[in-house]
Protein backbone atom coordinates (compact mmCIF):
# COMPACT_ATOMS: atom_id res chain seq x y z
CA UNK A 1 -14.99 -8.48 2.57
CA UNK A 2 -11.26 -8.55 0.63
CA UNK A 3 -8.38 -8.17 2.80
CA UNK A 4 -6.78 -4.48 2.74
CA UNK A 5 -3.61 -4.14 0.26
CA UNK A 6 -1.32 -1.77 1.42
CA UNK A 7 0.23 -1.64 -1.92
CA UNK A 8 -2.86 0.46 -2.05
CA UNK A 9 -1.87 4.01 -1.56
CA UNK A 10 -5.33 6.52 -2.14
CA UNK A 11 -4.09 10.58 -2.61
CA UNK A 12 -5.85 12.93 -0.17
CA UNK A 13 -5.78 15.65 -3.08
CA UNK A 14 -8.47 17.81 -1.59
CA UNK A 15 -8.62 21.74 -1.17
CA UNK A 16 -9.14 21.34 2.67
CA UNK A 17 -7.99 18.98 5.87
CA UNK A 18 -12.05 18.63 6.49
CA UNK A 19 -12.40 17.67 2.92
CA UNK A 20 -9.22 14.54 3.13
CA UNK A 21 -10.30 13.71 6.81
CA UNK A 22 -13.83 12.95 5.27
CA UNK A 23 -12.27 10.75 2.34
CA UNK A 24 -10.23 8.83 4.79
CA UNK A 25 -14.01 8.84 7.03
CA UNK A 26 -15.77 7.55 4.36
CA UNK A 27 -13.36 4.77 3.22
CA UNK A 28 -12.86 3.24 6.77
CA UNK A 29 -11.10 -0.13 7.12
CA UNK A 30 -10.78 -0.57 3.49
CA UNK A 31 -7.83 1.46 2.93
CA UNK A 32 -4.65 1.58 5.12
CA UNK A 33 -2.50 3.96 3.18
CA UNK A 34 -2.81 8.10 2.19
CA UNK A 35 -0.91 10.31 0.31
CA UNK A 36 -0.27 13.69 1.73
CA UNK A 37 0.98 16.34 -1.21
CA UNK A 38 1.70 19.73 -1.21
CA UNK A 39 -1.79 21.04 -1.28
CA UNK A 40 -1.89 20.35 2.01
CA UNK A 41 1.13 20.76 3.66
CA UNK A 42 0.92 24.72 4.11
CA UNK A 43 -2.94 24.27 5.66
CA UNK A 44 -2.04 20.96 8.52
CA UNK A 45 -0.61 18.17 6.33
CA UNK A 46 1.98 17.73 9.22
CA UNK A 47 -1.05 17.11 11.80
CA UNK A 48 -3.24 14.97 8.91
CA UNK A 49 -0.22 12.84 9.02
CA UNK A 50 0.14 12.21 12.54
CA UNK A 51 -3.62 12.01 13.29
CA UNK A 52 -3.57 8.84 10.81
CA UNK A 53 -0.47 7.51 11.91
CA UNK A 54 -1.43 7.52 15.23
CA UNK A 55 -5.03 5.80 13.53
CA UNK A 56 -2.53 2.88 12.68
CA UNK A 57 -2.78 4.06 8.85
CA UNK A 58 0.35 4.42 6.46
CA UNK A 59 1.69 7.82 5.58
CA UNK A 60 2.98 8.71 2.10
CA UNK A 61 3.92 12.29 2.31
CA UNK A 62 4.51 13.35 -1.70
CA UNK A 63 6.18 16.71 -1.06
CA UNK A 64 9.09 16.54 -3.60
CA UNK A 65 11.40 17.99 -2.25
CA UNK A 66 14.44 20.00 -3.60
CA UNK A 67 16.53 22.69 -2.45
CA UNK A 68 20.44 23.25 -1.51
CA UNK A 69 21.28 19.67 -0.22
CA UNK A 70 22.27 21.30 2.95
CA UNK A 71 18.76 22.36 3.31
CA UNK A 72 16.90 18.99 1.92
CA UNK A 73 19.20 17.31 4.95
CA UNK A 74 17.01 19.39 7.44
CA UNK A 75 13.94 19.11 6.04
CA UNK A 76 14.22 15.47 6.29
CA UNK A 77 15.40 14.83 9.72
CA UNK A 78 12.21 17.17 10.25
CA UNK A 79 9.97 15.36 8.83
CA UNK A 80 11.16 11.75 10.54
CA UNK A 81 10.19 12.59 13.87
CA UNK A 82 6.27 12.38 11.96
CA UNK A 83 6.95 8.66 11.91
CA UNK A 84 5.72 8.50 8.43
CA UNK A 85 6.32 5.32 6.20
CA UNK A 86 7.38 7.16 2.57
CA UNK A 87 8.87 10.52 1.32
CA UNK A 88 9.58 11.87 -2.37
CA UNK A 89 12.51 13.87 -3.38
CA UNK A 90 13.56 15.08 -6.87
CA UNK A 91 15.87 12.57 -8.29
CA UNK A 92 18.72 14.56 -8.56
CA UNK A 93 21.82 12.88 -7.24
CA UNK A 94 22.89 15.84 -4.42
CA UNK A 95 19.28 16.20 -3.28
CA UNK A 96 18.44 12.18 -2.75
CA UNK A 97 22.18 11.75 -1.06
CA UNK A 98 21.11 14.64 1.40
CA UNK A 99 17.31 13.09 1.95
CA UNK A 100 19.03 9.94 2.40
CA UNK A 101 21.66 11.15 4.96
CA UNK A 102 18.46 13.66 6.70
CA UNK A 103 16.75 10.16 7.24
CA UNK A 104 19.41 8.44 9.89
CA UNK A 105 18.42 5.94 11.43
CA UNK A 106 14.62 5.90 11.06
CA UNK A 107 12.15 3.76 9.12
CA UNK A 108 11.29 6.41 6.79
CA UNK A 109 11.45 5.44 3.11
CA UNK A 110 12.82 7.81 0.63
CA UNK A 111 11.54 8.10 -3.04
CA UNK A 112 12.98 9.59 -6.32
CA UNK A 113 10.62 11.30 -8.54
CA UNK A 114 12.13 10.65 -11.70
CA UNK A 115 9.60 12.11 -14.72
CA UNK A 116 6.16 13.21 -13.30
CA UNK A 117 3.16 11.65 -14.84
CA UNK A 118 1.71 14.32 -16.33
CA UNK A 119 4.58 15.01 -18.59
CA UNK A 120 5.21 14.55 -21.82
CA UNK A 121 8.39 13.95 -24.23
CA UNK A 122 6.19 17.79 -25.94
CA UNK A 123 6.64 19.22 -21.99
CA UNK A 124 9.95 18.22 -21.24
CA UNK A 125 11.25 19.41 -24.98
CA UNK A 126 9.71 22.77 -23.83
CA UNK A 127 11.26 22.71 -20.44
CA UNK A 128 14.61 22.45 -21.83
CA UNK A 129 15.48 18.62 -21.66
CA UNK A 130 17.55 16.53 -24.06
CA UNK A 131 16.27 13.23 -23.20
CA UNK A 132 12.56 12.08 -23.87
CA UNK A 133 10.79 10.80 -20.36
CA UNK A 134 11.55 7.29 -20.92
CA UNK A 135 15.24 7.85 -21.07
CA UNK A 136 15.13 10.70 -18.33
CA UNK A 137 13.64 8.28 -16.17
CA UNK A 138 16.11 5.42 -16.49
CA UNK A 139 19.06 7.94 -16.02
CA UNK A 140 17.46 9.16 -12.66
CA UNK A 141 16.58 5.58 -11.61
CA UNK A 142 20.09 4.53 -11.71
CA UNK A 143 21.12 7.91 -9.97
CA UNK A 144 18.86 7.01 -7.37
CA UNK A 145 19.92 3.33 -6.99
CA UNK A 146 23.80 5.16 -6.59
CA UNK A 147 22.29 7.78 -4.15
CA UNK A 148 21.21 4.77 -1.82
CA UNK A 149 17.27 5.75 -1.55
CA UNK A 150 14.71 3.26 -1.73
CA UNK A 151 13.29 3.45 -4.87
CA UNK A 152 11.32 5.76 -7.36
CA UNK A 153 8.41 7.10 -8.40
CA UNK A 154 7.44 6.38 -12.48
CA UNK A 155 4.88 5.70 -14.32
CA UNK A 156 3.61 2.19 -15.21
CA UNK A 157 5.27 2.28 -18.48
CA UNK A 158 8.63 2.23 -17.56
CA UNK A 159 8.25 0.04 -14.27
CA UNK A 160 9.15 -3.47 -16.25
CA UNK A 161 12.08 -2.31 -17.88
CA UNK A 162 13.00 -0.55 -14.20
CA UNK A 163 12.69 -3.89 -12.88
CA UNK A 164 14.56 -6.24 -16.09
CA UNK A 165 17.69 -3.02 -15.91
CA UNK A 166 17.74 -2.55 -12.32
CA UNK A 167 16.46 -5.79 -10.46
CA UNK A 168 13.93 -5.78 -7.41
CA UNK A 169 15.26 -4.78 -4.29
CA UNK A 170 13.67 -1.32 -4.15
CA UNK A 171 10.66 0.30 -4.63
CA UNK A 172 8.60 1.92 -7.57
CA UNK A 173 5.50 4.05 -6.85
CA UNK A 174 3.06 4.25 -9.30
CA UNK A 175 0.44 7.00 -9.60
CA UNK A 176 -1.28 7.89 -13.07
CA UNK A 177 -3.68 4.77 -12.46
CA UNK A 178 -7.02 5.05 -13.65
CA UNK A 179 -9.28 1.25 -13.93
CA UNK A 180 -10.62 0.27 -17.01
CA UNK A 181 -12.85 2.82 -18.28
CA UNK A 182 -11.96 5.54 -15.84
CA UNK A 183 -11.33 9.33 -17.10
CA UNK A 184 -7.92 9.64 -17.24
CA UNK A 185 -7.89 13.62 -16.56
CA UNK A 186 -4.34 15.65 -16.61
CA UNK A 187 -2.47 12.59 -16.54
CA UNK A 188 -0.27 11.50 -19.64
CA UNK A 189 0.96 7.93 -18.84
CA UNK A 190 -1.62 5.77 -17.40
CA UNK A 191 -2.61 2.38 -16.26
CA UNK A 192 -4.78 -0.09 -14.71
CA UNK A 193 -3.96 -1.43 -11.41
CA UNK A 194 -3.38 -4.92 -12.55
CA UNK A 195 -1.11 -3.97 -15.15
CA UNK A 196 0.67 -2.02 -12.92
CA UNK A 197 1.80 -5.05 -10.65
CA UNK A 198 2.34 -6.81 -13.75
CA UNK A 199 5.11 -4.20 -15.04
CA UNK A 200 6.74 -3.94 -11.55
CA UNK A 201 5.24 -1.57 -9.52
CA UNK A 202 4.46 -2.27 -5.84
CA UNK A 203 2.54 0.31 -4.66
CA UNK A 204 -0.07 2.39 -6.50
CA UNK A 205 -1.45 5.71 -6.24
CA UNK A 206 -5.13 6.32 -7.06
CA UNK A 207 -7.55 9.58 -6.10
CA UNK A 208 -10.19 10.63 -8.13
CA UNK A 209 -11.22 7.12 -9.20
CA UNK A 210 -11.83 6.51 -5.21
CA UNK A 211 -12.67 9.67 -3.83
CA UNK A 212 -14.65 11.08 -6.94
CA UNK A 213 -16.69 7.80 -7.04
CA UNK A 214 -20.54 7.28 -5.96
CA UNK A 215 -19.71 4.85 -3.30
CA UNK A 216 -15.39 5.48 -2.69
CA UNK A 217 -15.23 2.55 -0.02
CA UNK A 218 -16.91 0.31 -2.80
CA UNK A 219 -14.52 1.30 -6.12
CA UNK A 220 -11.43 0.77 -3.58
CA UNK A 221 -12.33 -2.19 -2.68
CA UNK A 222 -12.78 -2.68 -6.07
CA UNK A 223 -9.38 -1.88 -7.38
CA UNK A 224 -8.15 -3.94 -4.32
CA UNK A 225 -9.75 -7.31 -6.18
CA UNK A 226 -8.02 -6.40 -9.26
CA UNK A 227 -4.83 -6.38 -7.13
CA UNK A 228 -5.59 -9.27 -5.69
CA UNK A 229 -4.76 -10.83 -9.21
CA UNK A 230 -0.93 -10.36 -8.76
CA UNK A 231 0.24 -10.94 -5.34
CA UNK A 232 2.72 -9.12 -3.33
């Protein structure tokens, strides 16, 4: 049996708590980390996230937030008393100085979402952008690093050149990973888990490669050997 990476994060992305509390069931000791989004926030994410704190698990709630700074402040000091280990915010400079003051002295991690993986240089031309997602995403990575957060969440693509522009004291998320082979559904910019770590990342985000597989526990574990190949 491999050793559990918690640079491992699996996404609860399920219509239900019933439906994530069986994923988490059914993987057992060979995942220590979750992601919590939005999908289930409004339905007991809150209580998900304590339940598997209190299991000894790892908490990533993804619930990007974003409102009047004033307001994003709030939310976060909210959200600390959870205990939970990582939170994303839009990387825009007022909103991540706000999550980062809303955080005070706790051990909650805060994360900019600079370009979301499942758009393009096509969708962000439509939405109104200048830049293409590779530049967008450097601009807001240096905002963040200003902002004093912890790090970001891109895509696999632009984690090296995150790491040769900006160093390595902070942290990038990485969702969009798929292993070899894998369907790589609504998401644009993907990658395998060891090329991943290779680029920079340090923590990756994988769902329906886990929870959509025949035996879940089995294909993390799996991914976790491929890990295993670049160490922490």
């Amino acid at each position: 049996m491999l050793n559990i990476d918690p640079r491992l994060i699996v996404a609860l992305d399920k219509p239900t708590i019933s439906d994530a509390q069986n994923v988490v069931d059914t993987l057992g000791d060979a995942v220590s980390f979750y992601k919590i989004g939005l999908q289930l926030l409004p339905i007991g994410g809150m209580q998900l996230a304590a339940s598997l704190k209190a299991a000894g698990k790892q908490v990533f709630l993804d619930y990007k937030l974003h409102d009047i700074p004033a307001t994003v402040e709030k939310a976060t000091r909210s959200i600390t008393g959870a205990g939970c280990d990582l939170l994303t915010v839009h990387a825009e400079p007022a909103v991540m100085r706000a999550a980062a003051a809303g955080r005070d002295n706790s051990d909650l991690k805060i994360l900019g979402v600079t370009v979301m993986t499942c758009y393009d240089d096509a969708m962000l031309e439509e939405m109104g952008y200048a830049h293409k997602a590779r530049d967008l995403v450097f601009r807001r990575v240096e905002q963040a690093l200003e902002a004093g957060i912890d790090g970001v969440v891109a895509s696999a693509q632009e984690a090296g050149e995150i790491r040769q522009r900006f160093g390595g004291d902070f942290l990038i998320v990485t969702p969009g990973i798929r292993p070899a082979g894998a369907d790589v559904g609504d998401q644009k910019r993907v990658a395998t888990p060891a090329s991943a770590l290779a680029d920079g990342a340090t923590h990756l985000v994988v769902g329906r490669p886990i929870h959509g597989a025949p035996d879940p526990a089995q294909a993390a574990r799996d991914i976790v050997a491929e890990m295993s190949t670049h160490p922490a």
